[in-house]
PDB file of N, CA and C in Angstrom:
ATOM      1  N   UNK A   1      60.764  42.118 137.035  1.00  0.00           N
ATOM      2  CA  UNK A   1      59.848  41.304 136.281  1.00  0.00           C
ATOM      3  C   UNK A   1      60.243  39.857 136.490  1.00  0.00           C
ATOM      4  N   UNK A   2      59.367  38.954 136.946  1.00  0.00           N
ATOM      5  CA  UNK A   2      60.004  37.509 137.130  1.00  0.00           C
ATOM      6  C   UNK A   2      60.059  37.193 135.712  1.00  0.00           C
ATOM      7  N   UNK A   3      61.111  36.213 135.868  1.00  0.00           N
ATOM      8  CA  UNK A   3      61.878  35.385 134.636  1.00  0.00           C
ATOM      9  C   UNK A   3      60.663  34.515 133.590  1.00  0.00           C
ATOM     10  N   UNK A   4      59.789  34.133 134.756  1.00  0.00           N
ATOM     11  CA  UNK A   4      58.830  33.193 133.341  1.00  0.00           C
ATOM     12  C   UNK A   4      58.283  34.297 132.680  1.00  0.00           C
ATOM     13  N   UNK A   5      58.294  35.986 133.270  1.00  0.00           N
ATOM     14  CA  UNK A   5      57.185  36.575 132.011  1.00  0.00           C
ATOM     15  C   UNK A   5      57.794  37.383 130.847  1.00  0.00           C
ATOM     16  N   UNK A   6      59.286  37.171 131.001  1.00  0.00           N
ATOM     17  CA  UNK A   6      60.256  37.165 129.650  1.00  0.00           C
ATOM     18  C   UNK A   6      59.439  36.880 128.245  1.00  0.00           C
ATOM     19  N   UNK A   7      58.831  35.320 128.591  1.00  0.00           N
ATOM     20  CA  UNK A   7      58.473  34.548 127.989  1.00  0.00           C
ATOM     21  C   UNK A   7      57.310  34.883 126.953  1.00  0.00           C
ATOM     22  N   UNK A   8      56.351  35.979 127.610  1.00  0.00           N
ATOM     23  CA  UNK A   8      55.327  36.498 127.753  1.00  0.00           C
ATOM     24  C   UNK A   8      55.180  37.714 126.397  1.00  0.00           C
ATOM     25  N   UNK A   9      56.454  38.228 126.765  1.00  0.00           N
ATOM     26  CA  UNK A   9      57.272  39.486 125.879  1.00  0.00           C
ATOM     27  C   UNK A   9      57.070  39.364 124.605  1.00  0.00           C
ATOM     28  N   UNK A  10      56.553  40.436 123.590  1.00  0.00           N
ATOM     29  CA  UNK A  10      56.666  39.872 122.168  1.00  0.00           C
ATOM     30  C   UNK A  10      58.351  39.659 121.169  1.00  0.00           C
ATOM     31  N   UNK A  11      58.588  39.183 120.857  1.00  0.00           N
ATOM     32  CA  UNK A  11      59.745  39.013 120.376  1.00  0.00           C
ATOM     33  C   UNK A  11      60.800  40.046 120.064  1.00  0.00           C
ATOM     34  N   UNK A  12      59.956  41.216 119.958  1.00  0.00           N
ATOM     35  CA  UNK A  12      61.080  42.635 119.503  1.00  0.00           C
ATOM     36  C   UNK A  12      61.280  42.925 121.328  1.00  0.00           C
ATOM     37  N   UNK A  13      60.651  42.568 121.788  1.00  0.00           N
ATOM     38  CA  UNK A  13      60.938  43.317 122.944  1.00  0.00           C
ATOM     39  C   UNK A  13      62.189  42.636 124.020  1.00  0.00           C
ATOM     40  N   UNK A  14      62.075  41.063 123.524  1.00  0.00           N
ATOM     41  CA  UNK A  14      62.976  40.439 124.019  1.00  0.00           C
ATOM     42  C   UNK A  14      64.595  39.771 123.493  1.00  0.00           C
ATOM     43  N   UNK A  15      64.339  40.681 121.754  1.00  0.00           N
ATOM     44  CA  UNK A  15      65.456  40.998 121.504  1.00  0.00           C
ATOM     45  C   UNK A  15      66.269  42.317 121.575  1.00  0.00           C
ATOM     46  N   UNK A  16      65.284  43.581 121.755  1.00  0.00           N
ATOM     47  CA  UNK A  16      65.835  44.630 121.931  1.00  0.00           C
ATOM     48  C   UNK A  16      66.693  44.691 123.533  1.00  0.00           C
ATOM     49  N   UNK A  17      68.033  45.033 123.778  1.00  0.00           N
ATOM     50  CA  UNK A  17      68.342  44.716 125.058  1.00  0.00           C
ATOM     51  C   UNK A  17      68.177  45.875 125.872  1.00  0.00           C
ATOM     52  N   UNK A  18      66.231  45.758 126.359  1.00  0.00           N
ATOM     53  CA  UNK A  18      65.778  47.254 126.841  1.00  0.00           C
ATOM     54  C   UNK A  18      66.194  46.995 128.851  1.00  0.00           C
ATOM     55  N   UNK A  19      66.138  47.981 129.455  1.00  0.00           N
ATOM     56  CA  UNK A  19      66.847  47.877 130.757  1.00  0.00           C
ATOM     57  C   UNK A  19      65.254  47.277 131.127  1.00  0.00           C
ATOM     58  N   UNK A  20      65.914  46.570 132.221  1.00  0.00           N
ATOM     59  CA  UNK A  20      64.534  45.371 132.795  1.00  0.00           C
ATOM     60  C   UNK A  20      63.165  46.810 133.148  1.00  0.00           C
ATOM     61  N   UNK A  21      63.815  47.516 134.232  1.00  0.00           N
ATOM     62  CA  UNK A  21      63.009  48.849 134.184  1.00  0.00           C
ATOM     63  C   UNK A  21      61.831  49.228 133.170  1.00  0.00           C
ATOM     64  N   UNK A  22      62.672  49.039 132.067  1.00  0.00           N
ATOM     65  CA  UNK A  22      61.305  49.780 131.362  1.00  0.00           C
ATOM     66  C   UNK A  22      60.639  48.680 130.777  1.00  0.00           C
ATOM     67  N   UNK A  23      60.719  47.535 130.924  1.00  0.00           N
ATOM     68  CA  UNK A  23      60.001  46.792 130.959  1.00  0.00           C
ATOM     69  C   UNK A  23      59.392  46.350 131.827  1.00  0.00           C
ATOM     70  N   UNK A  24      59.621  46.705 133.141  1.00  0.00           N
ATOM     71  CA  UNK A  24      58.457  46.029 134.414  1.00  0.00           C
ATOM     72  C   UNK A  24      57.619  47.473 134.673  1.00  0.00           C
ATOM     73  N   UNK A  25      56.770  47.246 134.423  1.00  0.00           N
ATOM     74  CA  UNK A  25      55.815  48.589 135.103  1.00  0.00           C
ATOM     75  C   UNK A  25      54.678  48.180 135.909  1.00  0.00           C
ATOM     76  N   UNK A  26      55.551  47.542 136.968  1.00  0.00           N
ATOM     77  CA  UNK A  26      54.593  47.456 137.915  1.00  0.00           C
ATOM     78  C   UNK A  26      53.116  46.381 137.727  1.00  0.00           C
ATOM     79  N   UNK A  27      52.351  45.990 139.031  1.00  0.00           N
ATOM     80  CA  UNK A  27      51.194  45.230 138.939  1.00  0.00           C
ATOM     81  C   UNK A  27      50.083  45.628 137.842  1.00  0.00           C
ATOM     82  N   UNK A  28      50.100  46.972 137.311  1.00  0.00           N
ATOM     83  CA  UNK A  28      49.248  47.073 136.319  1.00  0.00           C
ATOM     84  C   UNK A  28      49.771  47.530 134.795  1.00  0.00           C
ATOM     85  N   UNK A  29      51.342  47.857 134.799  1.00  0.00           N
ATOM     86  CA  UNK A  29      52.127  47.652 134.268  1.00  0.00           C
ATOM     87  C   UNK A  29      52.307  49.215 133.712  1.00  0.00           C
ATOM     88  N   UNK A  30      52.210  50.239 134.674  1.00  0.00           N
ATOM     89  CA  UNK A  30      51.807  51.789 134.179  1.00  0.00           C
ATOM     90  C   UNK A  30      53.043  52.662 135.064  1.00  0.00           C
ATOM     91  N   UNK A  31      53.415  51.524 136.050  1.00  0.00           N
ATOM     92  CA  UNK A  31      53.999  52.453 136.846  1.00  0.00           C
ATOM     93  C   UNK A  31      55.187  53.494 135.933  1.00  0.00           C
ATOM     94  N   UNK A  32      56.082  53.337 135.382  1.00  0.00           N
ATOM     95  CA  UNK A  32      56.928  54.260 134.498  1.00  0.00           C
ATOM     96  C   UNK A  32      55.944  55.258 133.623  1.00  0.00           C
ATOM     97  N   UNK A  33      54.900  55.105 133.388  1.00  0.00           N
ATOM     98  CA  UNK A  33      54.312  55.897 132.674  1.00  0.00           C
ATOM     99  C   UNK A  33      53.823  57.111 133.712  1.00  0.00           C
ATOM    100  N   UNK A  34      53.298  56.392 134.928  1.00  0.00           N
ATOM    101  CA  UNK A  34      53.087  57.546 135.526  1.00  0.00           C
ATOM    102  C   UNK A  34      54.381  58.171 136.537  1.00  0.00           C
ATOM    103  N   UNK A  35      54.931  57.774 136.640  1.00  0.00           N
ATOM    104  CA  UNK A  35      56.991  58.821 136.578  1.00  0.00           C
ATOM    105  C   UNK A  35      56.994  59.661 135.911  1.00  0.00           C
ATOM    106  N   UNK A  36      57.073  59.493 134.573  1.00  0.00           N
ATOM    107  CA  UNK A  36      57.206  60.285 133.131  1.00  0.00           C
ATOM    108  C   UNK A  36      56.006  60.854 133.113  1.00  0.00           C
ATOM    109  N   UNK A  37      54.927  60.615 133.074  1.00  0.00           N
ATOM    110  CA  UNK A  37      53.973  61.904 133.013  1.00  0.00           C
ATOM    111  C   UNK A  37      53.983  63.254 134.106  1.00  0.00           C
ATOM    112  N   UNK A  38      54.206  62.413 135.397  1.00  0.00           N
ATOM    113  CA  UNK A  38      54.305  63.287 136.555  1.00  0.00           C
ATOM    114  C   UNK A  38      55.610  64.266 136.221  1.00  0.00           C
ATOM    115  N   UNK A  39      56.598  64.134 135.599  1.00  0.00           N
ATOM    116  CA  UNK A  39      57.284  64.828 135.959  1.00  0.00           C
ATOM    117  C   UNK A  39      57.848  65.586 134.135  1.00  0.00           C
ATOM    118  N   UNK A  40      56.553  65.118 133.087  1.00  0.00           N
ATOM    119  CA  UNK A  40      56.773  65.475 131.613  1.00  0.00           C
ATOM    120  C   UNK A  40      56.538  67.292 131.469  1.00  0.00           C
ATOM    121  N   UNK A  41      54.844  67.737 132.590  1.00  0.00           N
ATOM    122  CA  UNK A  41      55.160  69.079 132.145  1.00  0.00           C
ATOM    123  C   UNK A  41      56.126  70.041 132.667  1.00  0.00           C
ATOM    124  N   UNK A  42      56.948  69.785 133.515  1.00  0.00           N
ATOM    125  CA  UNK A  42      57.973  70.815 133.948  1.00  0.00           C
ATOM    126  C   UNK A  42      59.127  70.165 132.952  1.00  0.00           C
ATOM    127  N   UNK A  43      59.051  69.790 131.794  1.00  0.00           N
ATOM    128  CA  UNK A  43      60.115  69.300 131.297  1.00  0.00           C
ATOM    129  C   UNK A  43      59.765  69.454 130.180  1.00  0.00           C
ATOM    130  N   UNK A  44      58.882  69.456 129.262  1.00  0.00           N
ATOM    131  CA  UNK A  44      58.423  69.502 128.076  1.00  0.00           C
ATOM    132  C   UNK A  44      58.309  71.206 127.573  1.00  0.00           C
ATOM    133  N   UNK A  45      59.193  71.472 126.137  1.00  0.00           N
ATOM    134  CA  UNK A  45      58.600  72.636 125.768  1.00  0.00           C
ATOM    135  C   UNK A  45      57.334  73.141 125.322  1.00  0.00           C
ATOM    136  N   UNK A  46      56.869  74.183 125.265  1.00  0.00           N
ATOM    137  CA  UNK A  46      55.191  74.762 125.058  1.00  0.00           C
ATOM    138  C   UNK A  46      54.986  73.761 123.399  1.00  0.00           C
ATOM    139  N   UNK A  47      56.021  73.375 122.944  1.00  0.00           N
ATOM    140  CA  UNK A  47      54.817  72.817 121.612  1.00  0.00           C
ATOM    141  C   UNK A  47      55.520  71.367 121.737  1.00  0.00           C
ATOM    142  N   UNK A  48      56.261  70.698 123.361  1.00  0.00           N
ATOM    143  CA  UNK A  48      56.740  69.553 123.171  1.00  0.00           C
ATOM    144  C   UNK A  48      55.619  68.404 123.453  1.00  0.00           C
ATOM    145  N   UNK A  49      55.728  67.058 122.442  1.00  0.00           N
ATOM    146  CA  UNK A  49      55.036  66.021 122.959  1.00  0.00           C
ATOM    147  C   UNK A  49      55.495  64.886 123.912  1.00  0.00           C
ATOM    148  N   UNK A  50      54.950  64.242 124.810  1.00  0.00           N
ATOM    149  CA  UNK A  50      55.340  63.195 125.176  1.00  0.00           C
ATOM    150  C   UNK A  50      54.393  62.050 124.608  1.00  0.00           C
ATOM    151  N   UNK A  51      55.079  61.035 124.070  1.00  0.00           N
ATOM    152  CA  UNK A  51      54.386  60.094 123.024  1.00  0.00           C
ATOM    153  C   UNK A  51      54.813  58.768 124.316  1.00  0.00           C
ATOM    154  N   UNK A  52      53.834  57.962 124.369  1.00  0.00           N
ATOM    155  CA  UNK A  52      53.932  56.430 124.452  1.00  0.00           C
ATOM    156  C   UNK A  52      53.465  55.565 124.506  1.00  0.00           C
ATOM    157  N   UNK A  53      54.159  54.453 123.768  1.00  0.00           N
ATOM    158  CA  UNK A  53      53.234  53.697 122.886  1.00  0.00           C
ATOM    159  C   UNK A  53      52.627  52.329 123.718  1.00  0.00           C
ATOM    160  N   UNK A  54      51.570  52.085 123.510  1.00  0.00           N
ATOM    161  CA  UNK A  54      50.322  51.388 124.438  1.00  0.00           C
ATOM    162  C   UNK A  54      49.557  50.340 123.859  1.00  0.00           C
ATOM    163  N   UNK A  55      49.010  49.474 124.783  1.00  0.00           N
ATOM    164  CA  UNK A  55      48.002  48.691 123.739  1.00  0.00           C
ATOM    165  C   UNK A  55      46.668  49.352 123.699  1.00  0.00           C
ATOM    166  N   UNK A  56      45.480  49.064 122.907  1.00  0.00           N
ATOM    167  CA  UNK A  56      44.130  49.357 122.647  1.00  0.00           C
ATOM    168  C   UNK A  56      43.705  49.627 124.064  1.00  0.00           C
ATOM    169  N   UNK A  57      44.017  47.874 125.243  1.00  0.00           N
ATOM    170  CA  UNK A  57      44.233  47.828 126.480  1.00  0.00           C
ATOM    171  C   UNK A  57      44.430  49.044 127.006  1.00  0.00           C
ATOM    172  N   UNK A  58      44.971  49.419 127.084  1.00  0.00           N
ATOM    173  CA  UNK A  58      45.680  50.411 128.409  1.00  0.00           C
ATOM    174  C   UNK A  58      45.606  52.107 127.433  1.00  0.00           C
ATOM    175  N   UNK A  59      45.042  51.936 126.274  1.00  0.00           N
ATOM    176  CA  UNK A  59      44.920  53.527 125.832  1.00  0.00           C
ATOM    177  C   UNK A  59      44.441  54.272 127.235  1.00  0.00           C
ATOM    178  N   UNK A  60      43.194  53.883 127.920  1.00  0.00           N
ATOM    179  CA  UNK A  60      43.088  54.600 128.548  1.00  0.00           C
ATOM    180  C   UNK A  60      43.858  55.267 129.987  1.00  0.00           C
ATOM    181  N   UNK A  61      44.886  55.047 130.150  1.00  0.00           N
ATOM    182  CA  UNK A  61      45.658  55.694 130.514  1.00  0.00           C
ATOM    183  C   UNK A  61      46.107  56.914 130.186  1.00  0.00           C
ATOM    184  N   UNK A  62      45.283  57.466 129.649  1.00  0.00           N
ATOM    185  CA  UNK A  62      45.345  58.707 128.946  1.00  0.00           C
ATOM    186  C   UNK A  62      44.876  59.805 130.047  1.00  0.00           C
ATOM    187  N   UNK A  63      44.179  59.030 130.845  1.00  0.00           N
ATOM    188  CA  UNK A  63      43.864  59.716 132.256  1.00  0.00           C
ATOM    189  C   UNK A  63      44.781  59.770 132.527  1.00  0.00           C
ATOM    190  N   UNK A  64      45.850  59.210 132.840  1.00  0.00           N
ATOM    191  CA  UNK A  64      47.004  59.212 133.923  1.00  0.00           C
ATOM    192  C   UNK A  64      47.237  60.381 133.362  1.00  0.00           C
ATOM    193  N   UNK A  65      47.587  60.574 131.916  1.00  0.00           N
ATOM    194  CA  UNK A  65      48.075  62.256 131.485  1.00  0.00           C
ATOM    195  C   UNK A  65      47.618  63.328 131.915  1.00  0.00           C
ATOM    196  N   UNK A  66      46.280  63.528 131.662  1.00  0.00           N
ATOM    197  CA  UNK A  66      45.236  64.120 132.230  1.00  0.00           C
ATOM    198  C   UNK A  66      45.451  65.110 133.661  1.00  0.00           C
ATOM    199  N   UNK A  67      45.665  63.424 134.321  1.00  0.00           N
ATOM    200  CA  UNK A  67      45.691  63.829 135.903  1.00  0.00           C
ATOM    201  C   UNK A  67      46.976  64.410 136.258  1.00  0.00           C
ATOM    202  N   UNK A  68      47.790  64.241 135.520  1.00  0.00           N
ATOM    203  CA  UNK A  68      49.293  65.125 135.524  1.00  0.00           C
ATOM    204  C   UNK A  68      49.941  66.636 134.684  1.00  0.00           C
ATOM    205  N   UNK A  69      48.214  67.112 134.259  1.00  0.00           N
ATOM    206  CA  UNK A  69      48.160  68.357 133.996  1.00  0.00           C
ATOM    207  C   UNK A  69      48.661  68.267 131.964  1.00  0.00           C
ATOM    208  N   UNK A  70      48.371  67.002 131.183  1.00  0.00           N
ATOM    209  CA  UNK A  70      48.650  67.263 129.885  1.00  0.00           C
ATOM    210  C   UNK A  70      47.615  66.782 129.267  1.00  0.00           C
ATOM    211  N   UNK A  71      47.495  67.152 128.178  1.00  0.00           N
ATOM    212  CA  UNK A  71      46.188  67.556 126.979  1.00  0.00           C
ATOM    213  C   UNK A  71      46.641  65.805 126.607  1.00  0.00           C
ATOM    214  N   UNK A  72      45.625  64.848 126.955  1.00  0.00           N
ATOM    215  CA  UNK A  72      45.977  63.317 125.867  1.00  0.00           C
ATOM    216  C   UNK A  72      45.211  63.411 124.818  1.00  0.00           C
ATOM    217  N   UNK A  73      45.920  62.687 123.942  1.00  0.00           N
ATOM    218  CA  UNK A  73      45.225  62.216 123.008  1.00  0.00           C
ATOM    219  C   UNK A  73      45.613  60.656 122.816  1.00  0.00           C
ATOM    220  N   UNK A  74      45.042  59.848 122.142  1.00  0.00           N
ATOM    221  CA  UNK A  74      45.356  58.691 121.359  1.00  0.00           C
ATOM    222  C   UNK A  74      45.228  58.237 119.874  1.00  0.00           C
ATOM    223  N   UNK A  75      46.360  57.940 119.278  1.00  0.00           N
ATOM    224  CA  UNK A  75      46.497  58.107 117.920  1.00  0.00           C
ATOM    225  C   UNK A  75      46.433  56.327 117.825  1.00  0.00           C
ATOM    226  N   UNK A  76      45.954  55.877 116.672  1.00  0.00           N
ATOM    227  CA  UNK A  76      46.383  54.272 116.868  1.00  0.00           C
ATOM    228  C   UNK A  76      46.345  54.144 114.844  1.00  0.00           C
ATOM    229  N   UNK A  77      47.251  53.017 114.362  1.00  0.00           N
ATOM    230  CA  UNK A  77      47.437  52.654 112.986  1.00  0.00           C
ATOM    231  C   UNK A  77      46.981  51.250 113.049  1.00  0.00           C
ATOM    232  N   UNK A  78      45.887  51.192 112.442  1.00  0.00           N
ATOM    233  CA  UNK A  78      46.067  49.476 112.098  1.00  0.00           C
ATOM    234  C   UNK A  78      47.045  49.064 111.126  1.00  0.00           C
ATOM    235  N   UNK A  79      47.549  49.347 110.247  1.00  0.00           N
ATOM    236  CA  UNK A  79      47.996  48.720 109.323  1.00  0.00           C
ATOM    237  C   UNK A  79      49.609  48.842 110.283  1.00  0.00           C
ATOM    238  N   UNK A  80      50.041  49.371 111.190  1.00  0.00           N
ATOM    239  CA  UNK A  80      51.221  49.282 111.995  1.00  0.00           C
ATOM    240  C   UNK A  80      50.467  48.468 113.102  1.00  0.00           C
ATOM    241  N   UNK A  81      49.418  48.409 113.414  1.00  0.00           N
ATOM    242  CA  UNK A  81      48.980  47.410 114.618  1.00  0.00           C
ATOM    243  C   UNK A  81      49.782  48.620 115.840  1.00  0.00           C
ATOM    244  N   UNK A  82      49.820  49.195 115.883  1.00  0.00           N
ATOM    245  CA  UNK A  82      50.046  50.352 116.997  1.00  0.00           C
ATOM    246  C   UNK A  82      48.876  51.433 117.497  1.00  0.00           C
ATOM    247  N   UNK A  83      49.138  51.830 119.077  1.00  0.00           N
ATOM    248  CA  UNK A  83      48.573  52.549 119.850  1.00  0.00           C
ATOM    249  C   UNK A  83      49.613  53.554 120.193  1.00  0.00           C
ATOM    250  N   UNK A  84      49.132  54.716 120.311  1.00  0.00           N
ATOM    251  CA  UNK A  84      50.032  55.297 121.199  1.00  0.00           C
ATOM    252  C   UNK A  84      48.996  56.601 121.691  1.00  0.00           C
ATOM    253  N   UNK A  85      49.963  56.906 123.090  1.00  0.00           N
ATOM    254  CA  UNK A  85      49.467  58.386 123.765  1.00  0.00           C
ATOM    255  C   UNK A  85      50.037  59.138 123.360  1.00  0.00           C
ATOM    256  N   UNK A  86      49.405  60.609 123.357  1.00  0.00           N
ATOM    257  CA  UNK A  86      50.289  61.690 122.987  1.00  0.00           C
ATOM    258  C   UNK A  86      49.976  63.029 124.075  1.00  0.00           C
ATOM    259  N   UNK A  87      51.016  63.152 125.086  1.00  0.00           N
ATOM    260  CA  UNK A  87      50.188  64.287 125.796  1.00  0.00           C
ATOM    261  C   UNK A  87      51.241  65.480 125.207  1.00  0.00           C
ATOM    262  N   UNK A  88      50.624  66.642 125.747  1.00  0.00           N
ATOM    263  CA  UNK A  88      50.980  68.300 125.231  1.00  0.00           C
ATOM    264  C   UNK A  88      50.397  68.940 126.270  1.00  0.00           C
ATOM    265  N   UNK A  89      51.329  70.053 126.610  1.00  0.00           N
ATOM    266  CA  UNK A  89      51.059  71.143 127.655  1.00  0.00           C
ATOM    267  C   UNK A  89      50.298  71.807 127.690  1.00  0.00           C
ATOM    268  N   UNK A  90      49.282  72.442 128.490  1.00  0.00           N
ATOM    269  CA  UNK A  90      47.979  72.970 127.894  1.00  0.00           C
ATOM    270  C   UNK A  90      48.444  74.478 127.340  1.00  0.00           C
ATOM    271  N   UNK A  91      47.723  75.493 126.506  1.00  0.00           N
ATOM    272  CA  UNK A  91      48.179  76.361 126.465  1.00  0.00           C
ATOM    273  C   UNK A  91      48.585  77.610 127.267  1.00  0.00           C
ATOM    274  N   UNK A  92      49.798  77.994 127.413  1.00  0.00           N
ATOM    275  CA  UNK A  92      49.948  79.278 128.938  1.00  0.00           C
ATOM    276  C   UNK A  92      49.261  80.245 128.327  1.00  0.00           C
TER     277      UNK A  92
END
């Protein structure tokens, strides 16, 4: 991630000391999401979720789940001002 878009970061994010990694995701900023989805259902138990949290923006990335074989959903709180995905294994 270049250095001016530190700047960019909301304040929890640039005090939490998260590895640069999971903060650069790439030109559209998904790339780690689609790592972790690709490789969530051979890893997830039959009633496990993979949750992550998103803006309004980019909910739809819920395809990316989709396309990696898990059930999305999107849950969002206003009064937390949060988004998040939630994928689950389809049923065997």
């Amino acid at each position: 991630m270049p250095t001016e878009a530190i700047g960019l970061l909301p304040p929890e994010a640039r005090r939490v000391h998260e590895p640069r990694t999971a903060l650069d995701g790439g030109a559209d900023g998904l790339d780690v999401v689609r790592r972790v989805t690709a490789a969530a259902p051979s890893r997830l138990t039959p009633r496990g979720l993979l949750l992550v949290e998103t803006s309004e923006r980019q909910a739809p990335e819920a395809e990316i789940f989709a396309r990696n074989g898990l059930i999305p959903r999107v849950a969002g709180s206003d009064e937390l001002d949060a988004t998040v995905v939630i994928g689950t294994r389809p049923p065997s």
